[in-house]
Protein backbone atom coordinates (compact mmCIF):
# COMPACT_ATOMS: atom_id res chain seq x y z
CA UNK A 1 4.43 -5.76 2.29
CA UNK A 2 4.81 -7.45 -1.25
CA UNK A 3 7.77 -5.53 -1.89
CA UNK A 4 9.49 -6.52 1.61
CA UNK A 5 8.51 -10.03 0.42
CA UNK A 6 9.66 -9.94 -3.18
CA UNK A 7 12.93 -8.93 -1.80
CA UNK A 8 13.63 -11.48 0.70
CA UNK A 9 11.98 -14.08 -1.52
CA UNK A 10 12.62 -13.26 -5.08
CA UNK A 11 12.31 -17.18 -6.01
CA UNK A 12 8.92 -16.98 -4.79
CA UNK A 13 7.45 -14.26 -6.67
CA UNK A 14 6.70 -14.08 -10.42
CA UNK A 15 5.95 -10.98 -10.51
CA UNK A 16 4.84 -7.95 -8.24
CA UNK A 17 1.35 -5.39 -8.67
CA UNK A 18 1.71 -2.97 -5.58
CA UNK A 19 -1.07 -0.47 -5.35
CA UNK A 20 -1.15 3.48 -3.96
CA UNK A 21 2.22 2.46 -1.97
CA UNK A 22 5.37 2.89 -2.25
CA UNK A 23 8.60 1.30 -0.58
CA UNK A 24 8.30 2.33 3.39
CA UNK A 25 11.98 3.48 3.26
CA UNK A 26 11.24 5.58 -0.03
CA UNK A 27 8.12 7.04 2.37
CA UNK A 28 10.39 7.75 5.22
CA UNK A 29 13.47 9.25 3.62
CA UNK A 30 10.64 11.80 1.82
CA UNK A 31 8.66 12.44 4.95
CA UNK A 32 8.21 16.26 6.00
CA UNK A 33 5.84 18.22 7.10
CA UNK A 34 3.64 18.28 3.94
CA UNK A 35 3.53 14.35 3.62
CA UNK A 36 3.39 13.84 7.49
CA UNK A 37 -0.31 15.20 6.99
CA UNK A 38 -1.43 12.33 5.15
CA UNK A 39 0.88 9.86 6.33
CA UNK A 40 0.50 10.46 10.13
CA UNK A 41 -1.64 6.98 10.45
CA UNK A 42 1.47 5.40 9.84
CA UNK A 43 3.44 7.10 13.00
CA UNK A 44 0.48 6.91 14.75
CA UNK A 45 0.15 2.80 14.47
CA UNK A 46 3.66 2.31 15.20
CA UNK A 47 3.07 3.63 18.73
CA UNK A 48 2.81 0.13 21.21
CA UNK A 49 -0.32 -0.47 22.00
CA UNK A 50 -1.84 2.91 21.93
CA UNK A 51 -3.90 2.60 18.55
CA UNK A 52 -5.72 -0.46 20.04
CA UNK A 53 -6.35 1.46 22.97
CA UNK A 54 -8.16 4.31 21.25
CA UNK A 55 -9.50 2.24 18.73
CA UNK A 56 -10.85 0.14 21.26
CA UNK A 57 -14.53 -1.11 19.81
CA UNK A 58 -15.15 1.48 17.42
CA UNK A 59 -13.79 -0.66 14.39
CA UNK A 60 -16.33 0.70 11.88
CA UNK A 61 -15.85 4.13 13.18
CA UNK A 62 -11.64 4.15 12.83
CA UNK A 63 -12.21 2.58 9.48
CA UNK A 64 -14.69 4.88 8.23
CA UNK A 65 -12.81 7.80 9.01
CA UNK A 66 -9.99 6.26 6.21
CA UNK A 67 -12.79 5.61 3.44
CA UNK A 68 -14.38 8.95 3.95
CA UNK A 69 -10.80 10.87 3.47
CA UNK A 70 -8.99 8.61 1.70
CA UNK A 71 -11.47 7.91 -1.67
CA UNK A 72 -12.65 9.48 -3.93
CA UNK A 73 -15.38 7.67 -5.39
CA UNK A 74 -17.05 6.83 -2.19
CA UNK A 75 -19.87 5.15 -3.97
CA UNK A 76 -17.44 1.97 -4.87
CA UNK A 77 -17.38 1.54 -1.25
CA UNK A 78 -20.59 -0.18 -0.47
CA UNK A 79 -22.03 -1.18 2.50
CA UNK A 80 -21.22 -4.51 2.06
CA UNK A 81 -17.81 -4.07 1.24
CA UNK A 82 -17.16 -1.48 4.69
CA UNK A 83 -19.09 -4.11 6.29
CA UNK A 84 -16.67 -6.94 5.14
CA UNK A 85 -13.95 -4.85 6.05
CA UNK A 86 -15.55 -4.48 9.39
CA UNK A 87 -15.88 -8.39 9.82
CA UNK A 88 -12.19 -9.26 9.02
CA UNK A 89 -10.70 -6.65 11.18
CA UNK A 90 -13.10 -7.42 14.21
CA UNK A 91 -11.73 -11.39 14.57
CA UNK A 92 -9.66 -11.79 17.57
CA UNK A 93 -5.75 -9.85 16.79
CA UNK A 94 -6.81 -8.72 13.58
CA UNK A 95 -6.11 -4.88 14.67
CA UNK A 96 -2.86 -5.80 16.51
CA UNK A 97 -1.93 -7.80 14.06
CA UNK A 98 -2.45 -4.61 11.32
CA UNK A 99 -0.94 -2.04 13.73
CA UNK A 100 2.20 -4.56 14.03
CA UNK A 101 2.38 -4.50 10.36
CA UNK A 102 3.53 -0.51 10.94
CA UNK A 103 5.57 -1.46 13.73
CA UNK A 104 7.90 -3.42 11.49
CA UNK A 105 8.70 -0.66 9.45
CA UNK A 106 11.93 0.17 11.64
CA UNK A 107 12.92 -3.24 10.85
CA UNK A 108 11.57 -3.16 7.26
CA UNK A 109 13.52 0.19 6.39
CA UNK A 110 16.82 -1.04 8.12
CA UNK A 111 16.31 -3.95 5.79
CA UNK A 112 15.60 -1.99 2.67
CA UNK A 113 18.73 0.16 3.52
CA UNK A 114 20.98 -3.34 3.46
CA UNK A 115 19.57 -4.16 0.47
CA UNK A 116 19.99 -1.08 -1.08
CA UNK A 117 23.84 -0.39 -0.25
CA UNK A 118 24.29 -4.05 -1.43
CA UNK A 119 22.91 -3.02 -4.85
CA UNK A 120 19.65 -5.76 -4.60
CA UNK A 121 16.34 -4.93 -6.61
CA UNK A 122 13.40 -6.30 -7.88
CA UNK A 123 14.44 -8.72 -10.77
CA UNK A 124 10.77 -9.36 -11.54
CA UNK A 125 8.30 -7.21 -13.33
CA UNK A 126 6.29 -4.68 -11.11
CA UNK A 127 3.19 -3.34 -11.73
CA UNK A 128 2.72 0.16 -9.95
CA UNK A 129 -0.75 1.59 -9.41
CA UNK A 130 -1.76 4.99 -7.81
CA UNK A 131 -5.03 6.69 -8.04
CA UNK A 132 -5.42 10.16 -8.79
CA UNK A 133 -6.17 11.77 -5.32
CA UNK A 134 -4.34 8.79 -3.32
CA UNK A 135 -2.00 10.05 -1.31
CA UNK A 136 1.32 8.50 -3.42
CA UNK A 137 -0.21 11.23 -6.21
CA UNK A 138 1.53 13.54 -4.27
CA UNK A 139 5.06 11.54 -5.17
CA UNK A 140 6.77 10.95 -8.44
CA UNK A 141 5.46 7.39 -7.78
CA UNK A 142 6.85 5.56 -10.85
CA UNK A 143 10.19 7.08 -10.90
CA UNK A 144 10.47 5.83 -6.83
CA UNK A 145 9.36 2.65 -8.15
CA UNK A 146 12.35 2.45 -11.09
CA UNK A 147 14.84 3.06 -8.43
CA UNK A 148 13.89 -0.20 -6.72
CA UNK A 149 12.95 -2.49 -9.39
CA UNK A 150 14.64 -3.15 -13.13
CA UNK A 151 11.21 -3.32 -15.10
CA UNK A 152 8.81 -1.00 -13.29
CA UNK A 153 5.30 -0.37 -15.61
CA UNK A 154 2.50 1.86 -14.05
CA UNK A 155 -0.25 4.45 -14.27
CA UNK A 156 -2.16 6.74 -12.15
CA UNK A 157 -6.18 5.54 -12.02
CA UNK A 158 -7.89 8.71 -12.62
CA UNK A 159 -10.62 9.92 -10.34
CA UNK A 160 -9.72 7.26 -7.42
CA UNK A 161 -8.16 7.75 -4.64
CA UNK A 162 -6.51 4.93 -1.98
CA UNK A 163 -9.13 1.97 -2.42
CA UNK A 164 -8.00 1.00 -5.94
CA UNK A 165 -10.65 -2.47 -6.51
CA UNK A 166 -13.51 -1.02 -4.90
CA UNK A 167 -13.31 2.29 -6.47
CA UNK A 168 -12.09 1.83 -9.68
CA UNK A 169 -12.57 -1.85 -10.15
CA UNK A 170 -12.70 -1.80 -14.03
CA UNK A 171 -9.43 0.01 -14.56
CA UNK A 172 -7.62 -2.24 -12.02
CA UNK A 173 -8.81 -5.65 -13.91
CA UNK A 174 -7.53 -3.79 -17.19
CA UNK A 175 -3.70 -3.35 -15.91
CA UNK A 176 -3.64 -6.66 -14.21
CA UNK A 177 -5.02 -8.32 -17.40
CA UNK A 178 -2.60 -6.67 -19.55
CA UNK A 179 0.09 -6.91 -17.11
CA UNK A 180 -0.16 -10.86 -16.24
CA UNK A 181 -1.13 -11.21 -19.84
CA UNK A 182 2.96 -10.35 -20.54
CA UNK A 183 3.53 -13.00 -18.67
CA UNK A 184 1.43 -15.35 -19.87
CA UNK A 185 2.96 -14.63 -23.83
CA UNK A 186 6.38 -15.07 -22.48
């Protein structure tokens, strides 16, 4: 995760644009029963090797089932885009490799609870997005994300929901422009 990253590696990163997340400790120290309903992929995909069991083959099926619930302009999902999403998470570890991703998040959060009793934060600008329906709507996403990070801009995309550039690809290029456009003035 960028913010995991940012964190660790401040020297590396200029600045931050983290979309319809945010920080996996925030998620977990909020978690009950109404948020466990949309966040249960992430419990689920810690378990070992159980997701790539059930997964198995059916790539394009457990992906599908995340675009149909999780957008809400379904149209900005094209074929072609599912289908490249299909390609890169068929090669060889590419599910394992995602499912360890949420099996790091013990680690992660133990990490992000270090860093937060030792007072460390984002020194670099960070751009939060959220769309309308995705699930971080549900959160007072910006505020999370000013508790983390000393200069925190954002908005919520309207009429989008998780899938950010596919769905709302025009308002996305708008807030990066203007937001690595601050940068470029400085």
């Amino acid at each position: 995760m960028g913010h995991r990253w940012a964190l660790d590696r401040p020297e590396q990163v200029e600045r931050l644009a983290v979309l319809d997340i945010v920080p996996t400790r925030e998620m977990f120290r909020r978690l009950d029963a109404s948020l466990a309903s949309g966040y249960w992929h992430w419990l689920f995909q810690m378990q070992p090797d159980l997701p790539e069991r059930l997964v198995g083959h059916d790539i394009r099926g457990y992906l599908e089932y995340f675009f149909e619930r999780w957008t809400y302009n379904r149209h900005g999902l094209t074929p072609e885009a599912v289908d490249g999403y299909v390609r890169a998470f068929s090669r060889p570890g590419a599910m394992r490799a995602s499912f360890d991703d949420y099996r790091a998040m013990e680690q992660d959060v133990a990490l992000d609870d270090i860093d937060a009793a030792e007072g460390r934060r984002l020194t670099m600008p960070v751009l939060a997005l959220w769309g309308s329906a995705g699930l971080p709507s549900r959160l007072p996403t910006l505020e999370i994300w000013r508790a983390y990070a000393d200069d925190v801009t954002g908005a919520e995309i309207p009429e989008c929901g998780h899938f950010i550039p596919e769905e709302q690809p025009e308002a996305l290029l708008g807030h990066l422009r203007s937001f690595l456009a601050d940068e470029a003035s400085r």
